[in-house]
N, C-alpha and C. Protein backbone atom coordinates (compact mmCIF):
# COMPACT_ATOMS: atom_id res chain seq x y z
N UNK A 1 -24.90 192.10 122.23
CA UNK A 1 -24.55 190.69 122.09
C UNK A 1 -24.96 190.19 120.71
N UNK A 2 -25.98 190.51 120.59
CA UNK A 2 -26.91 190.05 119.15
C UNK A 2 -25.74 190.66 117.74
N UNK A 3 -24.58 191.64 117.86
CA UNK A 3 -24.32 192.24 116.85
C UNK A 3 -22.79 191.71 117.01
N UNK A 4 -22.25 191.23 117.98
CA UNK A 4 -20.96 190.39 118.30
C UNK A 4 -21.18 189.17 117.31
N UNK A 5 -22.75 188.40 117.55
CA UNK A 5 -23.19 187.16 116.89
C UNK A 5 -22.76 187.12 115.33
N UNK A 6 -23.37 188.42 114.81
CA UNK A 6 -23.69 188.88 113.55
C UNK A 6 -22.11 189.17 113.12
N UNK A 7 -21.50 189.62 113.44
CA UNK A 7 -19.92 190.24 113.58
C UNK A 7 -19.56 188.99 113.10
N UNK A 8 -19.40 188.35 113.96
CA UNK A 8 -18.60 186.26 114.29
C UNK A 8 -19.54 185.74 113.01
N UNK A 9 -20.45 185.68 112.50
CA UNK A 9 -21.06 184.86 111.26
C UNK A 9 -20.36 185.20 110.08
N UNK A 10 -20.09 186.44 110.13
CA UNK A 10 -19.51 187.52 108.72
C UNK A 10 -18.16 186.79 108.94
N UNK A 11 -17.26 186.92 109.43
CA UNK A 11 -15.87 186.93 109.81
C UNK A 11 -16.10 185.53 109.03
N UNK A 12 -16.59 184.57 109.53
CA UNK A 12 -16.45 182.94 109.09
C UNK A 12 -16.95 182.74 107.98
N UNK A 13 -17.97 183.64 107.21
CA UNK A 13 -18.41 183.37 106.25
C UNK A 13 -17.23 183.76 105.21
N UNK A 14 -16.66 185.44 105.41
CA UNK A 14 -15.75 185.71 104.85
C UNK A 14 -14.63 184.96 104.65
N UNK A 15 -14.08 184.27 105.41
CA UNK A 15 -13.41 183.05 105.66
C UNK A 15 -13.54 181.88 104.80
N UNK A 16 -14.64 181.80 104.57
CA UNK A 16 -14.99 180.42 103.85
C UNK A 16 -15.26 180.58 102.26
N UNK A 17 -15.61 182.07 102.07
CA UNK A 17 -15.42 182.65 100.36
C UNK A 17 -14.04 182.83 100.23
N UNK A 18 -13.21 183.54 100.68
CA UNK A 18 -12.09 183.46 100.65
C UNK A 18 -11.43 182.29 100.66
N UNK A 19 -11.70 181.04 100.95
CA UNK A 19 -10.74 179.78 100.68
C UNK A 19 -10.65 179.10 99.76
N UNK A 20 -9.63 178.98 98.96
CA UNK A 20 -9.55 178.51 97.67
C UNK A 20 -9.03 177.16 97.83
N UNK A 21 -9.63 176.40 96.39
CA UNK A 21 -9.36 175.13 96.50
C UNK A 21 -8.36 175.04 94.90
N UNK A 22 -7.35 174.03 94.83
CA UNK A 22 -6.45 173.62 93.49
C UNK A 22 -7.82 173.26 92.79
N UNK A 23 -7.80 173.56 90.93
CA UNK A 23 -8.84 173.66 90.41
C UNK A 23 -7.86 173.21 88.92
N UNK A 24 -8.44 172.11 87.90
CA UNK A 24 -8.25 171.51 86.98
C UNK A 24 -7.75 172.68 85.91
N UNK A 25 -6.59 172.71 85.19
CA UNK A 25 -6.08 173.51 84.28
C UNK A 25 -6.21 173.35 82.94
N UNK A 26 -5.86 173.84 81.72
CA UNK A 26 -5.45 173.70 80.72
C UNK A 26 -3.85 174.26 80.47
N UNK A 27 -3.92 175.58 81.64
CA UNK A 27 -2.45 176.33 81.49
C UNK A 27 -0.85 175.25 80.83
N UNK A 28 -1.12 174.27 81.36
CA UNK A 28 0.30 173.48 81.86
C UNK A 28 0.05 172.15 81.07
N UNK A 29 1.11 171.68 80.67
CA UNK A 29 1.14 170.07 80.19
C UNK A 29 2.26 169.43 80.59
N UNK A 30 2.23 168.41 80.29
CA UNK A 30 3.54 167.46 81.17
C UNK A 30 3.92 166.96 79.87
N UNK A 31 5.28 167.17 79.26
CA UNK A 31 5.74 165.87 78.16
C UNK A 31 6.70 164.80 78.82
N UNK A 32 6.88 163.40 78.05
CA UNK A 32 7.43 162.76 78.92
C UNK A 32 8.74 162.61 77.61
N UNK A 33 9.79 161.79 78.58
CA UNK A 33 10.49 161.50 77.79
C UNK A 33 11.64 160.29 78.48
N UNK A 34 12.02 159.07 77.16
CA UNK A 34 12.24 157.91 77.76
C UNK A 34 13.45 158.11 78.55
N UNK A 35 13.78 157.60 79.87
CA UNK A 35 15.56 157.66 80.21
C UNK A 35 16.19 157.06 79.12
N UNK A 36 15.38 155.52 79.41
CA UNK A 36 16.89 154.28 78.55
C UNK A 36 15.65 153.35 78.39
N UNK A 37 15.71 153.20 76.89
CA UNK A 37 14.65 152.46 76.58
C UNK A 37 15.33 150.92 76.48
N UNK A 38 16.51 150.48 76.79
CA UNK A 38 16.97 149.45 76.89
C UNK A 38 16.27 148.09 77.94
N UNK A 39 15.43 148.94 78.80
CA UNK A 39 14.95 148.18 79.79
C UNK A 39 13.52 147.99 79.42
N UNK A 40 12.86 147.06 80.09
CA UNK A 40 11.56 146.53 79.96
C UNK A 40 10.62 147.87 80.54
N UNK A 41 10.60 147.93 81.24
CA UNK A 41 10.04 149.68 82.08
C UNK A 41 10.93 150.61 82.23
N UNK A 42 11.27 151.38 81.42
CA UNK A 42 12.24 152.45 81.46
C UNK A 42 11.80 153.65 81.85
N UNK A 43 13.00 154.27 82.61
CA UNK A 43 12.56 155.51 83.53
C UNK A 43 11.94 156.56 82.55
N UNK A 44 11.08 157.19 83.22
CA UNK A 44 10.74 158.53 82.26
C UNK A 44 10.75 159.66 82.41
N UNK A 45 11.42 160.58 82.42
CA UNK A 45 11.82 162.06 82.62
C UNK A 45 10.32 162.91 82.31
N UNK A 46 9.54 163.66 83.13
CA UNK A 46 8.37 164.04 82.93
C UNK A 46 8.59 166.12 83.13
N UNK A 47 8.66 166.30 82.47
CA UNK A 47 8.58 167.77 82.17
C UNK A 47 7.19 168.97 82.34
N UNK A 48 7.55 169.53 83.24
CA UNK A 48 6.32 171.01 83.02
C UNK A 48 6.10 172.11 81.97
N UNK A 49 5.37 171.92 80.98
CA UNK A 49 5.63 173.20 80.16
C UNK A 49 4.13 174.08 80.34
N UNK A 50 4.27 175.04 79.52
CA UNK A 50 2.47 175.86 79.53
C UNK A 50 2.50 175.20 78.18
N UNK A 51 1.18 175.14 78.11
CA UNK A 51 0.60 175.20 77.04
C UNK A 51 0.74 175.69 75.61
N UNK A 52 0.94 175.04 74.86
CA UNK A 52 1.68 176.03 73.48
C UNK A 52 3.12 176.55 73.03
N UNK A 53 3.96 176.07 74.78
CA UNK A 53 5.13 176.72 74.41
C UNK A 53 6.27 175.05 75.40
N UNK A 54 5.98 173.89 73.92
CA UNK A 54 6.81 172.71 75.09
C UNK A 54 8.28 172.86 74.78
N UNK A 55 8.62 174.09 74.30
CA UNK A 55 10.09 174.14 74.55
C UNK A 55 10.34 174.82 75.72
N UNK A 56 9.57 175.13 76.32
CA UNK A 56 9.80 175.93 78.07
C UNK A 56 9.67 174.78 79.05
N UNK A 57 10.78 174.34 79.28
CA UNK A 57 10.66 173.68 80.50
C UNK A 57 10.26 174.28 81.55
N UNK A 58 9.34 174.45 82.55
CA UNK A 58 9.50 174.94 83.80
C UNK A 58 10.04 174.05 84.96
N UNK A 59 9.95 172.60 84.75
CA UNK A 59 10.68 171.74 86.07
C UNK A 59 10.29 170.60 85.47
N UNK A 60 11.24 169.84 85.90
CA UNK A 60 11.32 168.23 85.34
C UNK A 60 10.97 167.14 86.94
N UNK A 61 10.69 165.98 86.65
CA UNK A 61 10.38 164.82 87.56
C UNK A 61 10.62 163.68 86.93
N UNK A 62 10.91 162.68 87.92
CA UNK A 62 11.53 161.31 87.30
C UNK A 62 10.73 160.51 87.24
N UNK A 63 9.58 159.34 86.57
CA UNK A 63 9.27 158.77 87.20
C UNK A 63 10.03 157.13 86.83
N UNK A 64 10.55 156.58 87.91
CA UNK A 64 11.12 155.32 88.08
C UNK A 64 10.64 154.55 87.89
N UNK A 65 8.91 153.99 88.42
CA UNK A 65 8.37 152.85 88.14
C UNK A 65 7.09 152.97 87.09
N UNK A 66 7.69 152.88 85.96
CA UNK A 66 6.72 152.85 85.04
C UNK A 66 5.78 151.81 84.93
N UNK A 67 6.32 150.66 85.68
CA UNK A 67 5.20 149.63 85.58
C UNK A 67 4.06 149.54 86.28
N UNK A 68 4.26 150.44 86.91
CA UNK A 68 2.84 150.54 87.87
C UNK A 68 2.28 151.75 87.79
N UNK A 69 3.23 153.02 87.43
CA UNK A 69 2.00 153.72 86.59
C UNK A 69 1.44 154.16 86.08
N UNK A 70 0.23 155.17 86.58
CA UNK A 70 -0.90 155.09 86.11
C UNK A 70 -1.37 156.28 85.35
N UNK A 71 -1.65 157.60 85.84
CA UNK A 71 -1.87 158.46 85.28
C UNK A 71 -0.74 160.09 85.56
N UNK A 72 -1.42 161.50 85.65
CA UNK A 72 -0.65 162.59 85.79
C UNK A 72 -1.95 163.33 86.10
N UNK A 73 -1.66 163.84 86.91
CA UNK A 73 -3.08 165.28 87.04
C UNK A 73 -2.34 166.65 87.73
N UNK A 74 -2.88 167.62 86.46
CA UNK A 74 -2.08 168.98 87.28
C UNK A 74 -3.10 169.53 87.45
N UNK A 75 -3.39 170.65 88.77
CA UNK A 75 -4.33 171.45 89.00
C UNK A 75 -3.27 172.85 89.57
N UNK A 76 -4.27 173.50 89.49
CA UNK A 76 -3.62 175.33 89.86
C UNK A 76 -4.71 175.96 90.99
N UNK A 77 -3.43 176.43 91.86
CA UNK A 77 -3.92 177.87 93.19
C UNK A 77 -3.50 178.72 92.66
N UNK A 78 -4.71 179.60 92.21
CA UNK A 78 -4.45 181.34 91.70
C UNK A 78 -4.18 182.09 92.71
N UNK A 79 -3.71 182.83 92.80
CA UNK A 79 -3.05 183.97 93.63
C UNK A 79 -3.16 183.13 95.52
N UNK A 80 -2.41 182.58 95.64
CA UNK A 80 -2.37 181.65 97.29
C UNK A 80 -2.34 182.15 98.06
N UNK A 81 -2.08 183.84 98.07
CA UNK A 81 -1.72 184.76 98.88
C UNK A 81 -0.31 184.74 99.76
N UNK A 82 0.69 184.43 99.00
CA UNK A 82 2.22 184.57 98.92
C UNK A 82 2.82 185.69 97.94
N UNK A 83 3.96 186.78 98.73
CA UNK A 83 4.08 187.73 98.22
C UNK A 83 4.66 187.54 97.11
N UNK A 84 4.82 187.76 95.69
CA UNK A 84 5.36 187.65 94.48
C UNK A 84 4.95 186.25 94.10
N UNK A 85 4.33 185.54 94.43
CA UNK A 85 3.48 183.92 93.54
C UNK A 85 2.26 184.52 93.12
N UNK A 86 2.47 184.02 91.86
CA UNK A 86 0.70 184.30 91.55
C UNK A 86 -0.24 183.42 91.24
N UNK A 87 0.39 181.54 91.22
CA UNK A 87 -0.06 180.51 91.02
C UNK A 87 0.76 179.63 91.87
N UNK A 88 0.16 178.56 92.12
CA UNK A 88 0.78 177.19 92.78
C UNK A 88 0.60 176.06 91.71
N UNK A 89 1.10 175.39 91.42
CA UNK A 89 0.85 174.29 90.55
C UNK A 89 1.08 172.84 91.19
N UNK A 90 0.15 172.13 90.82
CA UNK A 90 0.13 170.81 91.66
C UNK A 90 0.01 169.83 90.30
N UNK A 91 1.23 169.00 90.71
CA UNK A 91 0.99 167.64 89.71
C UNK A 91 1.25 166.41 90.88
N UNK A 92 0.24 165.54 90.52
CA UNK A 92 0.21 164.26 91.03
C UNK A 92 0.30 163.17 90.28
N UNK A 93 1.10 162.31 90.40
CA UNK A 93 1.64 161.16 89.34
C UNK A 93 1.07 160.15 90.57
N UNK A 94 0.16 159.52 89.44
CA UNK A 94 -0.56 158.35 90.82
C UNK A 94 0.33 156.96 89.58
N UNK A 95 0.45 155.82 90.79
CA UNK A 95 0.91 154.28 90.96
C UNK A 95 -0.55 153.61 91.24
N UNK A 96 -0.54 152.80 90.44
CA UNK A 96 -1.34 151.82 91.39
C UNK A 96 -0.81 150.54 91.18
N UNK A 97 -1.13 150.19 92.50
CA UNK A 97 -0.66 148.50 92.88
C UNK A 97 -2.34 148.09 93.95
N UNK A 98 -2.03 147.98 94.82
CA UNK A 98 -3.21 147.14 96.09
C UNK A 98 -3.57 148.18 96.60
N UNK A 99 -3.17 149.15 96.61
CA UNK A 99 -3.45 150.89 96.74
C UNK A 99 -2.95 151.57 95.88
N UNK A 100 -3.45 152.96 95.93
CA UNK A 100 -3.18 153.82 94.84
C UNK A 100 -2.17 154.85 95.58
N UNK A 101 -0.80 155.08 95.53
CA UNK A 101 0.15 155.92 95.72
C UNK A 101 0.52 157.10 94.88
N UNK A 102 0.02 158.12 95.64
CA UNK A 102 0.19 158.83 94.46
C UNK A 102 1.17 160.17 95.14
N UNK A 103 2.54 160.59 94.42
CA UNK A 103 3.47 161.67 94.52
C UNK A 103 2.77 162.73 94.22
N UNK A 104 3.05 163.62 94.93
CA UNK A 104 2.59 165.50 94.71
C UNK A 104 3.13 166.21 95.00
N UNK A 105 3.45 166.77 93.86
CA UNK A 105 5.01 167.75 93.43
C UNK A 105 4.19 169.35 93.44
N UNK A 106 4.32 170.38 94.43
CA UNK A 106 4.33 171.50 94.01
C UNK A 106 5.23 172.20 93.41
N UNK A 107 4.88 173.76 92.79
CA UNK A 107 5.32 174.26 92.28
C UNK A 107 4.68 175.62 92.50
N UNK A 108 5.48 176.58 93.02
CA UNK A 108 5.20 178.12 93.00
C UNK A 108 5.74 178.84 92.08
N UNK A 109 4.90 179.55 91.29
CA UNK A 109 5.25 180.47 90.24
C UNK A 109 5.68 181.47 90.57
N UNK A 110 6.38 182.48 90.47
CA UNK A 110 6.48 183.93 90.80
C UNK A 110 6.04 184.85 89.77
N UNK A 111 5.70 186.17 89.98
CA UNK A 111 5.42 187.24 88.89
C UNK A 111 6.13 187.56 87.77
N UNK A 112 7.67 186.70 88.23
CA UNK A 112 8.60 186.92 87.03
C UNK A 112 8.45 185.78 86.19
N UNK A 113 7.63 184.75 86.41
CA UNK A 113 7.70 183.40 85.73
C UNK A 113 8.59 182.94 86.40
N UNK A 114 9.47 183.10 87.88
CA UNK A 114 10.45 181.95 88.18
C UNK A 114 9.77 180.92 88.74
N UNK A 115 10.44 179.56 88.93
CA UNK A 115 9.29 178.30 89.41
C UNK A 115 9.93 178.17 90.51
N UNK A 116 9.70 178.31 91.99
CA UNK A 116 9.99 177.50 93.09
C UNK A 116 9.47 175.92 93.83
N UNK A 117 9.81 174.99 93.58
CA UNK A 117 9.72 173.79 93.94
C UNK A 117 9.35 173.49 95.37
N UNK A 118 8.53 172.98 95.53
CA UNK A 118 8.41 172.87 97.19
C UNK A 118 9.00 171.24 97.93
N UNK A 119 9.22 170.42 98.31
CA UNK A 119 9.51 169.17 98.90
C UNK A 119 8.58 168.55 98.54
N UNK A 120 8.52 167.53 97.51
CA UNK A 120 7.32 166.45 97.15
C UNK A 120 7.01 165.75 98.71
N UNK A 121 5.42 165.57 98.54
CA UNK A 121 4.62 165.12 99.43
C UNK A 121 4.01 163.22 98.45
N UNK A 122 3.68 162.58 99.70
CA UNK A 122 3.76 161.08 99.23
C UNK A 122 2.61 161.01 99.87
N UNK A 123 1.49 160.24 99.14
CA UNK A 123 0.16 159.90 99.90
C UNK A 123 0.35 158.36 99.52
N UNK A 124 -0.75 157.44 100.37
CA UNK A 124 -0.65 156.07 100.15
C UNK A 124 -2.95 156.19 100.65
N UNK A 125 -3.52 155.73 99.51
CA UNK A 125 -4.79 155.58 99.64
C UNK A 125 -5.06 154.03 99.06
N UNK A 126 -5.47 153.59 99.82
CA UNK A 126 -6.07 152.38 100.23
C UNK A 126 -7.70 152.33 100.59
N UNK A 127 -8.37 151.17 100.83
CA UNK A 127 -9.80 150.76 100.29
C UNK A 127 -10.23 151.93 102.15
N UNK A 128 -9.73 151.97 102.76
CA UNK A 128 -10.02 152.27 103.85
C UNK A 128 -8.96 153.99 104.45
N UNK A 129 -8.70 154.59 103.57
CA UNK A 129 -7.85 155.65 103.98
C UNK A 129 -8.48 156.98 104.26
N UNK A 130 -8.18 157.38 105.52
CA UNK A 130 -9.08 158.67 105.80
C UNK A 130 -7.70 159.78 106.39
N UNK A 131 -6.71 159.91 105.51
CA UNK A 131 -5.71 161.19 105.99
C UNK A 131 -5.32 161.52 104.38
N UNK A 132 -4.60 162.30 104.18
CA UNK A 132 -3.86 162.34 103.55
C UNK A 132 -2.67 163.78 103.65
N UNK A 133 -1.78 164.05 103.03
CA UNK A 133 -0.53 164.71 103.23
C UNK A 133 -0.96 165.76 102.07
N UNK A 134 -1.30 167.28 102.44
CA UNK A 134 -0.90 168.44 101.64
C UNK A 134 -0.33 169.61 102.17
N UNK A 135 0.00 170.51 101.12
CA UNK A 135 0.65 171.92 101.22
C UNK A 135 -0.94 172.61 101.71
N UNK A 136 -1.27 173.86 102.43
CA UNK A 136 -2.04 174.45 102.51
C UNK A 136 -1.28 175.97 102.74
N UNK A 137 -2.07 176.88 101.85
CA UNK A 137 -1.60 178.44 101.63
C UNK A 137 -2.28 179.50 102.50
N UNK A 138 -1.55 180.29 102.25
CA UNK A 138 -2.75 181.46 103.16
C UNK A 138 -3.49 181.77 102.68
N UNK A 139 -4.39 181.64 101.63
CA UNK A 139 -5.80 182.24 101.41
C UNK A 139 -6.60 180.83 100.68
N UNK A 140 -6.04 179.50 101.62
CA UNK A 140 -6.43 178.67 102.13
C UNK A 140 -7.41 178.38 102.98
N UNK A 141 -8.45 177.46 103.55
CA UNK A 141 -8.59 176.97 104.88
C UNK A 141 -7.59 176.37 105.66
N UNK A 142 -7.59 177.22 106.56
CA UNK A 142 -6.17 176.98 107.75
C UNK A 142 -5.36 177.34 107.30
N UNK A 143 -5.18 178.21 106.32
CA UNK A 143 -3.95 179.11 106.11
C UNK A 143 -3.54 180.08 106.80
N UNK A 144 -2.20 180.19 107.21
CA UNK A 144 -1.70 181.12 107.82
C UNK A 144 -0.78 182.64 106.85
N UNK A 145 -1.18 183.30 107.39
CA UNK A 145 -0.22 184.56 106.02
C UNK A 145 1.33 184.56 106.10
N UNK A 146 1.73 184.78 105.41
CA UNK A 146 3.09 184.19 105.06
C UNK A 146 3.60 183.26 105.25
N UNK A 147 2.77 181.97 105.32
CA UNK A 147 3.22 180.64 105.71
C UNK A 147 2.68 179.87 104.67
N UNK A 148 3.64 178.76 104.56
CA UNK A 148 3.11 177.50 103.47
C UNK A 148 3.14 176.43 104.66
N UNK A 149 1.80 175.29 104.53
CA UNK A 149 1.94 174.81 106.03
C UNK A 149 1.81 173.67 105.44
N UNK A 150 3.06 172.57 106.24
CA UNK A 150 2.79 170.80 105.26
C UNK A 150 2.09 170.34 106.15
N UNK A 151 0.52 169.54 106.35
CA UNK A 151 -0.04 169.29 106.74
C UNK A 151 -0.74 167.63 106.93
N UNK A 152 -0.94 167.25 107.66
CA UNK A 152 -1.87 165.84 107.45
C UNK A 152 -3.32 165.76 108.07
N UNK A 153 -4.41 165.79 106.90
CA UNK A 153 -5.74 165.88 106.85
C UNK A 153 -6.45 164.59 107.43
N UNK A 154 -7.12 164.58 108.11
CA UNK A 154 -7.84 163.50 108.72
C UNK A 154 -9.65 163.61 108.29
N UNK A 155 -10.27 163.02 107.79
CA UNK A 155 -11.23 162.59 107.17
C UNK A 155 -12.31 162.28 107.90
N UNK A 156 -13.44 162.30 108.20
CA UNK A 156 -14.59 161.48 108.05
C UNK A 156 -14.98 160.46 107.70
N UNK A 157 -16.20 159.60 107.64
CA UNK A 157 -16.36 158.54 106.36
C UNK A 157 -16.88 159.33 105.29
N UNK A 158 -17.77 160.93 105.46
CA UNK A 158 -18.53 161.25 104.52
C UNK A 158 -17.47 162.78 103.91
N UNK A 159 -16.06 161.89 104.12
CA UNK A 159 -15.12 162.91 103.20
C UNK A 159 -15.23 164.29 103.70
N UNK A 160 -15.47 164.74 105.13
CA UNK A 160 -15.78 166.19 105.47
C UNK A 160 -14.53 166.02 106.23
N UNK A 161 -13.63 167.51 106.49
CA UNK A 161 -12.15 167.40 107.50
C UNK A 161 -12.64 167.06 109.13
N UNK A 162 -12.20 166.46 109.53
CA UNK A 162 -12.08 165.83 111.10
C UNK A 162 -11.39 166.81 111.59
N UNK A 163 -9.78 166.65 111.60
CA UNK A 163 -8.94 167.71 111.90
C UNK A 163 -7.74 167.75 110.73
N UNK A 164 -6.98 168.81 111.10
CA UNK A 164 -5.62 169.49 110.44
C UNK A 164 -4.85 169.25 111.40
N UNK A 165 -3.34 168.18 110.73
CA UNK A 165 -2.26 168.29 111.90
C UNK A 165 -1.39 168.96 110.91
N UNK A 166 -0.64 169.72 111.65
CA UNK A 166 0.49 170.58 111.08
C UNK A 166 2.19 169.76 111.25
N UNK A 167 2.05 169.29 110.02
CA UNK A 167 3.80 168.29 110.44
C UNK A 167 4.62 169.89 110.18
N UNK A 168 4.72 170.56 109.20
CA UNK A 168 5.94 171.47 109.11
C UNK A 168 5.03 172.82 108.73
N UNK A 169 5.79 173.89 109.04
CA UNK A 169 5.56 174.99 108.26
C UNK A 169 6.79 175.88 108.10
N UNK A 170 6.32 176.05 106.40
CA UNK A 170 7.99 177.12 105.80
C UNK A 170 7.25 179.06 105.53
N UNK A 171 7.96 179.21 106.03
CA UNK A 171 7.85 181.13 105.86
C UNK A 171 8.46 181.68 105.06
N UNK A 172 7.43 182.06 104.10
CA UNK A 172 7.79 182.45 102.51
C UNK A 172 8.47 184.13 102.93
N UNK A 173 9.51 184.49 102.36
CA UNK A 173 10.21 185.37 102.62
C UNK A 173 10.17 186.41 101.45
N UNK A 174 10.90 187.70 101.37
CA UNK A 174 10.84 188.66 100.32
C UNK A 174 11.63 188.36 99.44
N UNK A 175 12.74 187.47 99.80
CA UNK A 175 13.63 187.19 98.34
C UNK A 175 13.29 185.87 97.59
N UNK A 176 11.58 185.66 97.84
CA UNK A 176 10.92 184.49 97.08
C UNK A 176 11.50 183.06 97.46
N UNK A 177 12.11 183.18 98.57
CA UNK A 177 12.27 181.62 99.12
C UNK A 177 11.54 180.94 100.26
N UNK A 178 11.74 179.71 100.70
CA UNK A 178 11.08 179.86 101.83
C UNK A 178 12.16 178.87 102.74
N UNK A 179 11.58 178.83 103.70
CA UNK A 179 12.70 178.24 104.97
C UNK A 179 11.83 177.37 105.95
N UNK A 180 12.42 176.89 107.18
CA UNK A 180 11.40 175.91 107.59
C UNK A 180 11.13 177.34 109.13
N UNK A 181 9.80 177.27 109.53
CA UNK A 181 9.82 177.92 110.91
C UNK A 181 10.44 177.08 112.04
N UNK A 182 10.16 177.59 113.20
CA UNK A 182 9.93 177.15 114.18
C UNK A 182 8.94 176.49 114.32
N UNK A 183 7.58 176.86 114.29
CA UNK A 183 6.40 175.71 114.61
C UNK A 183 6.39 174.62 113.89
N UNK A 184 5.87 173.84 114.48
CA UNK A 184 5.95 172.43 114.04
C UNK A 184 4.98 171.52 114.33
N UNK A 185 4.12 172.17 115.39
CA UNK A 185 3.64 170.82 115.69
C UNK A 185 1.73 171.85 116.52
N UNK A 186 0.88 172.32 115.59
CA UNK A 186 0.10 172.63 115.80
C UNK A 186 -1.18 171.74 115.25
N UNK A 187 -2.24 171.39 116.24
CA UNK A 187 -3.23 170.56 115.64
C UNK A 187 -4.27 171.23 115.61
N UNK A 188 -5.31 171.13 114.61
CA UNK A 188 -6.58 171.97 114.53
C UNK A 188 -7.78 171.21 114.17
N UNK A 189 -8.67 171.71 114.75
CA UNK A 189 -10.38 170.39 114.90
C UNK A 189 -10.95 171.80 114.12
């Protein structure tokens, strides 16, 4: 019994070194550029490049309401444990108004440099908000292997996870795409 215990500590510990978190880059920059400067807040076409090379577009984003905002933050998942990705890239274009809204655009790299786009995710944080909406990978917490899982995080007051609800999950496939599963609707404490 005593070595079942010992067994079950390892397994979770292993578990918990193994889970990677999105981590602040230099790799990537965003250039912007005006739609139609005819208007008082004009749209702005916001671009992915690496670093050093801003004639490589890797994927473009719109942003519409320039008057409200605010900043851009990209962070990177090294190897997510998806077959042929070897990075995830996360940019978040936060708004602020009476809350802070902020869009989050993934992006999966492949080994060839191709970029796969995932379905932008929309958070709304307010003086009192304890969920919010992300992608989670398989060499994630609560990652599943060959699954990208869209999720909604539920909070604490002292910012520790409550639970994981699972709104969608897509099954990354061999010809580097992904699709939606069947499951849909799994909750986890």
């Amino acid at each position: 019994m005593k070595n079942v215990a010992i067994i079950f500590i390892l397994l979770l510990s292993f578990q918990f070194v193994n889970a990677q978190k999105f981590q602040k880059t230099n790799k990537y920059l965003v250039t912007t550029e005006i739609k139609n400067s005819e208007y008082e807040h004009p749209e702005y076409v916001v671009n992915l490049v690496r670093s050093g090379s801003a004639s490589e577009k890797l994927s473009s984003l719109t942003i519409e309401d320039t008057e409200l905002f605010e900043d851009i933050f990209i962070t990177t998942l090294e190897n997510p444990g998806l077959k042929g990705v070897s990075e995830v890239i996360k940019i978040e274009v936060e708004y602020l108004a009476c809350c802070a809204h902020v869009e989050a655009y993934y992006f999966m790299v492949g080994e060839n440099n191709d970029v796969v786009a995932l379905p932008h995710l929309n958070n709304v944080y307010c003086e009192n908000s304890d969920t919010d909406f992300q992608y989670i990978f398989p060499n994630q917490e609560y990652g599943i292997e060959g699954n990208i899982l869209e999720t909604q995080t539920f909070y604490t007051e002292a910012s520790n996870i409550k639970y994981v609800n699972l709104k969608q999950s897509y099954t990354w496939n061999e010809n580097n795409k992904y699709s939606r599963s069947k499951t849909t609707a799994i909750t986890g404490f």
